[in-house]
C-alpha atoms as a PDB file:
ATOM      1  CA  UNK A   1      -9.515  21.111  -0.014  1.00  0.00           C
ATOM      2  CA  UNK A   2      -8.616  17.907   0.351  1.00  0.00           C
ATOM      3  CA  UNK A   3      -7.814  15.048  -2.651  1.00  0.00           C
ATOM      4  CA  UNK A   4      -9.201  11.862  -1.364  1.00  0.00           C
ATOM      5  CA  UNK A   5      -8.992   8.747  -4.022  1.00  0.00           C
ATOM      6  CA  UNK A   6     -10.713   5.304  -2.656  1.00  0.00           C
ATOM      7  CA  UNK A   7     -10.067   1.695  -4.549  1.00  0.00           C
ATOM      8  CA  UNK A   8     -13.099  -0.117  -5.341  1.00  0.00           C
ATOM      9  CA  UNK A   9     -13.802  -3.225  -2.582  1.00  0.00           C
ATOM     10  CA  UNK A  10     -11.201  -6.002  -2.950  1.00  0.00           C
ATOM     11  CA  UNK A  11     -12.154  -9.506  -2.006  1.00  0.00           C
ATOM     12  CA  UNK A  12      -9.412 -11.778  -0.644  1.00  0.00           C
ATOM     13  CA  UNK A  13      -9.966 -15.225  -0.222  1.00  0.00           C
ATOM     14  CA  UNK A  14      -7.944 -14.950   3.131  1.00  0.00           C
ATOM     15  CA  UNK A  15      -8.981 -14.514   6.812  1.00  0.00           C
ATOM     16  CA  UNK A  16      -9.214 -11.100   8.542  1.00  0.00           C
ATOM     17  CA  UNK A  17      -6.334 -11.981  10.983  1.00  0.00           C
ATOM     18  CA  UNK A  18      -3.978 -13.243   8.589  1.00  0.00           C
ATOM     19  CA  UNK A  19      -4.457  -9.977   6.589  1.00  0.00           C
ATOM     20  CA  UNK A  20      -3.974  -7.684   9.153  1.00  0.00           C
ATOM     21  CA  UNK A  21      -1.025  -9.405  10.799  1.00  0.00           C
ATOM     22  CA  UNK A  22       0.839  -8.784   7.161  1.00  0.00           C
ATOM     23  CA  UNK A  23      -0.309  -5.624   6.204  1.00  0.00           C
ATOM     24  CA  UNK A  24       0.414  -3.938   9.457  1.00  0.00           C
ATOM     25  CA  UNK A  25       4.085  -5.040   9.845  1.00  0.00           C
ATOM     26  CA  UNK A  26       6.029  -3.354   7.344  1.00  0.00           C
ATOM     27  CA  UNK A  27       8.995  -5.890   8.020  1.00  0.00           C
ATOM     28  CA  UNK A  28       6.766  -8.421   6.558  1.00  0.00           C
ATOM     29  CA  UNK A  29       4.720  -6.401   3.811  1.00  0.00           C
ATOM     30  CA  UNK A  30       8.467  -4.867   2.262  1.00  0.00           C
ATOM     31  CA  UNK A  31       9.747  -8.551   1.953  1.00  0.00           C
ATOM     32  CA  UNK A  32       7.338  -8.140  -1.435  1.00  0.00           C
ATOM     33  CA  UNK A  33       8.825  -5.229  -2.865  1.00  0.00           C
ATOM     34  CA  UNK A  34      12.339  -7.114  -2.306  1.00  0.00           C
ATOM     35  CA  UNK A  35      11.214  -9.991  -3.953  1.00  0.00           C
ATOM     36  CA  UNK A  36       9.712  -8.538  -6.718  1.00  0.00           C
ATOM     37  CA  UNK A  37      13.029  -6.503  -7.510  1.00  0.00           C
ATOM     38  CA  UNK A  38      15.193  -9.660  -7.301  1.00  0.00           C
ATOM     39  CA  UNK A  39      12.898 -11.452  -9.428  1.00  0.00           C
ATOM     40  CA  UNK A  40      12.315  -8.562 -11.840  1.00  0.00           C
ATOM     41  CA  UNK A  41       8.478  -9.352 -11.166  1.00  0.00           C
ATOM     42  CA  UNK A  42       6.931  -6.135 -11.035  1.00  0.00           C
ATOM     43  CA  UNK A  43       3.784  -6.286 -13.299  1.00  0.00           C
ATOM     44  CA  UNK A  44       4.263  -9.830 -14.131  1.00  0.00           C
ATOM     45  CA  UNK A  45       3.324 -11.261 -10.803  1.00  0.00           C
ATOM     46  CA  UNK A  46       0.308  -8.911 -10.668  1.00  0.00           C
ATOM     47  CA  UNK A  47       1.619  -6.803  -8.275  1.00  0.00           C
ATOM     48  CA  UNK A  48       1.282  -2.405  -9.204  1.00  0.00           C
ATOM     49  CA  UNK A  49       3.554  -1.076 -12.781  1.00  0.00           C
ATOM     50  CA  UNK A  50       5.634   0.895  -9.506  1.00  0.00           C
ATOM     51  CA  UNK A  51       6.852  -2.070  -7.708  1.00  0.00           C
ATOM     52  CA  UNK A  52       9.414  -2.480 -10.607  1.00  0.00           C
ATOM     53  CA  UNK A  53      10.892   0.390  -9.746  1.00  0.00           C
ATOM     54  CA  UNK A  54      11.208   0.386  -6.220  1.00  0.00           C
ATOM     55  CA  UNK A  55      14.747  -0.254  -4.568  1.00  0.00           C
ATOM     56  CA  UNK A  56      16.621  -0.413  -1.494  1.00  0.00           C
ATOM     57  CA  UNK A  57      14.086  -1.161   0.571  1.00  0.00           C
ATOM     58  CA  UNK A  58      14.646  -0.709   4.697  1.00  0.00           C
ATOM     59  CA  UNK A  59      12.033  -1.813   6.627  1.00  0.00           C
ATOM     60  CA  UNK A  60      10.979  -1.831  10.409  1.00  0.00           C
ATOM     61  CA  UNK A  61       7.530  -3.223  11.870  1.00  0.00           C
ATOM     62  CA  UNK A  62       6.555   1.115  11.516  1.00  0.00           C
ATOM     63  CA  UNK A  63       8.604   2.230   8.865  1.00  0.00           C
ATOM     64  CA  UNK A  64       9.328   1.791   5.339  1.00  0.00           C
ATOM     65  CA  UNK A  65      11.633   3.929   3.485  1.00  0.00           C
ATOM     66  CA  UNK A  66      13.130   2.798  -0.422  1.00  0.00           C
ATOM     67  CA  UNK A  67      14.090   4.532  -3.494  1.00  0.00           C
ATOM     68  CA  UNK A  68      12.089   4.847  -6.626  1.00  0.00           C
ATOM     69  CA  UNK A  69      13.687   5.225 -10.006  1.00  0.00           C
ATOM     70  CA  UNK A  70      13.018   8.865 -11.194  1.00  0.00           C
ATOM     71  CA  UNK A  71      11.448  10.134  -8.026  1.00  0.00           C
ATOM     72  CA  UNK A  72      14.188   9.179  -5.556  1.00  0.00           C
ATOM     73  CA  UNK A  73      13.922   8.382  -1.692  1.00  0.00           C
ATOM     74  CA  UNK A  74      10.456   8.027  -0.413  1.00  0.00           C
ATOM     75  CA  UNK A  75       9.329   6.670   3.502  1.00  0.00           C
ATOM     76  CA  UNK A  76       5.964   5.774   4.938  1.00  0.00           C
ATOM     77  CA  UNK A  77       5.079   5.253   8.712  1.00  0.00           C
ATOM     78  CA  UNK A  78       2.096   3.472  10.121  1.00  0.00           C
ATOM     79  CA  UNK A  79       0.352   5.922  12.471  1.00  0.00           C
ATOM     80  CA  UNK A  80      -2.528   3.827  13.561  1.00  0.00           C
ATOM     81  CA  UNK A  81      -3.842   0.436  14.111  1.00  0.00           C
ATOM     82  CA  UNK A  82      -6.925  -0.596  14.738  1.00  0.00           C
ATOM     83  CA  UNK A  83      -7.019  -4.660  15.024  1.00  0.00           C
ATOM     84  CA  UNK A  84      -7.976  -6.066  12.541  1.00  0.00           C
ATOM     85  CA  UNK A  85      -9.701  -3.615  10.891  1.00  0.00           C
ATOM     86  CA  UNK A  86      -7.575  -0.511   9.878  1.00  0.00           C
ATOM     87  CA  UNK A  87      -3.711   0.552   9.292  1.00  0.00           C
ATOM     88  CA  UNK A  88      -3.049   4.061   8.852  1.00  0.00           C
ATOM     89  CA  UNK A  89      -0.191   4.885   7.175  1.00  0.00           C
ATOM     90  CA  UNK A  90       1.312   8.513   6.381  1.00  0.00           C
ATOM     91  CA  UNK A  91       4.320   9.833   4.414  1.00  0.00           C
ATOM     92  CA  UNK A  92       7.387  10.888   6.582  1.00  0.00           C
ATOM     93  CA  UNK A  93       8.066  13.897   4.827  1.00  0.00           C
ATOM     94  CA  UNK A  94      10.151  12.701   2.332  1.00  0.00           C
ATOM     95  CA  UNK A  95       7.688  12.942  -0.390  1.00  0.00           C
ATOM     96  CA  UNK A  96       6.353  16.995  -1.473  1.00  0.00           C
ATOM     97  CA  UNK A  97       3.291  16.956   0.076  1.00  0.00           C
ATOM     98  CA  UNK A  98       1.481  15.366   3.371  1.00  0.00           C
ATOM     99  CA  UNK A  99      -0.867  12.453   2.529  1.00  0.00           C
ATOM    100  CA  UNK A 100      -2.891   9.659   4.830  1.00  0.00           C
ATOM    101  CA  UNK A 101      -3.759   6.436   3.638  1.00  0.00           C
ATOM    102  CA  UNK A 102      -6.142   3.872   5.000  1.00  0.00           C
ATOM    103  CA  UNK A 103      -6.534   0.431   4.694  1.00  0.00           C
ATOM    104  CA  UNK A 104      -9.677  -0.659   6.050  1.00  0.00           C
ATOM    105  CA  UNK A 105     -10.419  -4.366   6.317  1.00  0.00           C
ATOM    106  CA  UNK A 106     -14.052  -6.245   6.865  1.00  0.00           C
ATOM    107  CA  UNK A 107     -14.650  -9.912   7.718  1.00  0.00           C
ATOM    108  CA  UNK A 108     -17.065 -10.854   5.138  1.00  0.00           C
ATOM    109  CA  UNK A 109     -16.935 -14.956   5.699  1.00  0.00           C
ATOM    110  CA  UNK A 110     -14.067 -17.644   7.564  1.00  0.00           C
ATOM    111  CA  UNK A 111     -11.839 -16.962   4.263  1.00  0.00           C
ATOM    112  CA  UNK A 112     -13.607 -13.704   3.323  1.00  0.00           C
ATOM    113  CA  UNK A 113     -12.099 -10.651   4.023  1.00  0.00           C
ATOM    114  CA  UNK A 114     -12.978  -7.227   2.177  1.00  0.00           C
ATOM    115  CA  UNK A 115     -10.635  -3.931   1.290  1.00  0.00           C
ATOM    116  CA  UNK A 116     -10.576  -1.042   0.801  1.00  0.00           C
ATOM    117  CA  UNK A 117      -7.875   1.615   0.065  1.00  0.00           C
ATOM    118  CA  UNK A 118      -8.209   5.566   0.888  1.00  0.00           C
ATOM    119  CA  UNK A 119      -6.022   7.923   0.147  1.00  0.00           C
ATOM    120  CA  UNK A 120      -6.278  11.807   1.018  1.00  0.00           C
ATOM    121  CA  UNK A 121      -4.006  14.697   0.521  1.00  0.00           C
ATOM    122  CA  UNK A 122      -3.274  18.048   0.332  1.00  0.00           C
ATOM    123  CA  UNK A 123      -2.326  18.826  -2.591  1.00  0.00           C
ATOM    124  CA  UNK A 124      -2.549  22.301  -4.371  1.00  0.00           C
ATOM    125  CA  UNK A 125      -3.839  23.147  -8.145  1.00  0.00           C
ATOM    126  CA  UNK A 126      -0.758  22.241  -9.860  1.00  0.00           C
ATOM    127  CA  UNK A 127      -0.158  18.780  -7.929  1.00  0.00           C
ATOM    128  CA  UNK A 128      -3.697  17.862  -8.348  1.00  0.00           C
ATOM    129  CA  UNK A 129      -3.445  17.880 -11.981  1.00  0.00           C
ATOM    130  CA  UNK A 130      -0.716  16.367 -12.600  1.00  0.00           C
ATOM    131  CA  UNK A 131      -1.141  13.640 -10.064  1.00  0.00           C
ATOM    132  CA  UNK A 132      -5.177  12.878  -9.820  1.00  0.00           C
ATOM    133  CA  UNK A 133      -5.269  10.189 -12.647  1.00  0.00           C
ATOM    134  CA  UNK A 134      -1.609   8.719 -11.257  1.00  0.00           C
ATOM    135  CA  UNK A 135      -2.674   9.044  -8.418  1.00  0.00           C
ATOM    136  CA  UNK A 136      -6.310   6.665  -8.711  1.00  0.00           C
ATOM    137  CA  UNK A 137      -4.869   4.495 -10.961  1.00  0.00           C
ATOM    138  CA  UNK A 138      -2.105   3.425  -8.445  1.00  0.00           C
ATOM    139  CA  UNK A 139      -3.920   3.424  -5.449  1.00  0.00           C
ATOM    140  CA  UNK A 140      -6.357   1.130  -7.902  1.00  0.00           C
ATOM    141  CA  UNK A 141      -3.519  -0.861  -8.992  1.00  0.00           C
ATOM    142  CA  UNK A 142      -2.241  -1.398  -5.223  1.00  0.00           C
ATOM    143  CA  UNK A 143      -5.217  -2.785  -3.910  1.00  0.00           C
ATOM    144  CA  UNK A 144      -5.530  -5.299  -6.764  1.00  0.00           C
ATOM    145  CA  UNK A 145      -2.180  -6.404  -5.889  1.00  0.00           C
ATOM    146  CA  UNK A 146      -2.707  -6.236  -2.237  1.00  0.00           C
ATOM    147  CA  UNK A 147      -5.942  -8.619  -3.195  1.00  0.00           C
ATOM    148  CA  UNK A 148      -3.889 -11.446  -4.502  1.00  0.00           C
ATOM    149  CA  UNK A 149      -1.468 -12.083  -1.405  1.00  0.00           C
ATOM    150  CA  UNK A 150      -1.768 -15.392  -0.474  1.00  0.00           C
ATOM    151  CA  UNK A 151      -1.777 -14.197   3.295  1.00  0.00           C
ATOM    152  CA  UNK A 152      -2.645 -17.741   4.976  1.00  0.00           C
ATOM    153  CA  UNK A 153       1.168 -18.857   3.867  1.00  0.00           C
ATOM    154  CA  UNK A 154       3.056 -15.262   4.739  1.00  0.00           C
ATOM    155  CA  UNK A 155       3.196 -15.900   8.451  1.00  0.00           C
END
């Protein structure tokens, strides 16, 4: 059975098109990660506790692989778009177990666009408890971040 964790609704005073045009290019959406680690951000700038320890990032428009103190190399591709609406994104292997992860966008309003984050895995007994609480709190912690973005001036 499946482990699915969702974020609560994030509202982001930006417009759905801005948004989407970020958060589906990972060339633009890893330019964060490498600022953050040059600036020794992490938390400070409100962005999740794990962006502190992510380095080397290499980035395409589908890809995104980088390293993460104590866990090691780690890569994501984006699977899916649907514009503007939804980026799926999935693990490439790298990481011990297979795992989807939506982000699902809704025009609420000109400079009202609403979030959400899924995230769904297999996972077996052992994995699940260790990771559940990790696991919800980061994909919590991510969409608050992901909320913040001043999209309008990351074009």
């Amino acid at each position: 059975m499946a482990t699915r964790v969702v974020s609560e609704v994030q509202k982001i005073n930006s417009a759905i098109d801005d948004v989407y045009a970020f958060l589906s290019n990972f060339a633009k959406f890893g330019s964060m990660f490498e600022m953050a680690a040059k600036m020794g951000a992490g938390q400070q700038q409100g962005m999740p506790e794990i962006a502190s320890k992510i380095k080397d990032v290499r980035t395409t428009e589908d890809t995104c692989t980088f390293m993460v103190e104590g866990l090691g190399e780690m890569g994501l591709q984006i699977v899916e778009r649907e514009e503007p609406k939804l980026i799926k994104i999935k693990g490439d292997g790298r990481v011990p177990f297979d795992f989807d992860l939506w982000i699902q966008l809704l025009s609420n309003g000109p400079y009202d666009t609403r979030m959400k984050i899924t995230f769904e895995a297999e996972l077996n007994m052992m994995f699940k408890m260790l990771l559940k609480g990790k696991l919800e709190k980061g994909i919590q912690q991510l969409a608050e971040g992901l909320a913040k973005i001043p999209y309008g001036y990351m074009k």
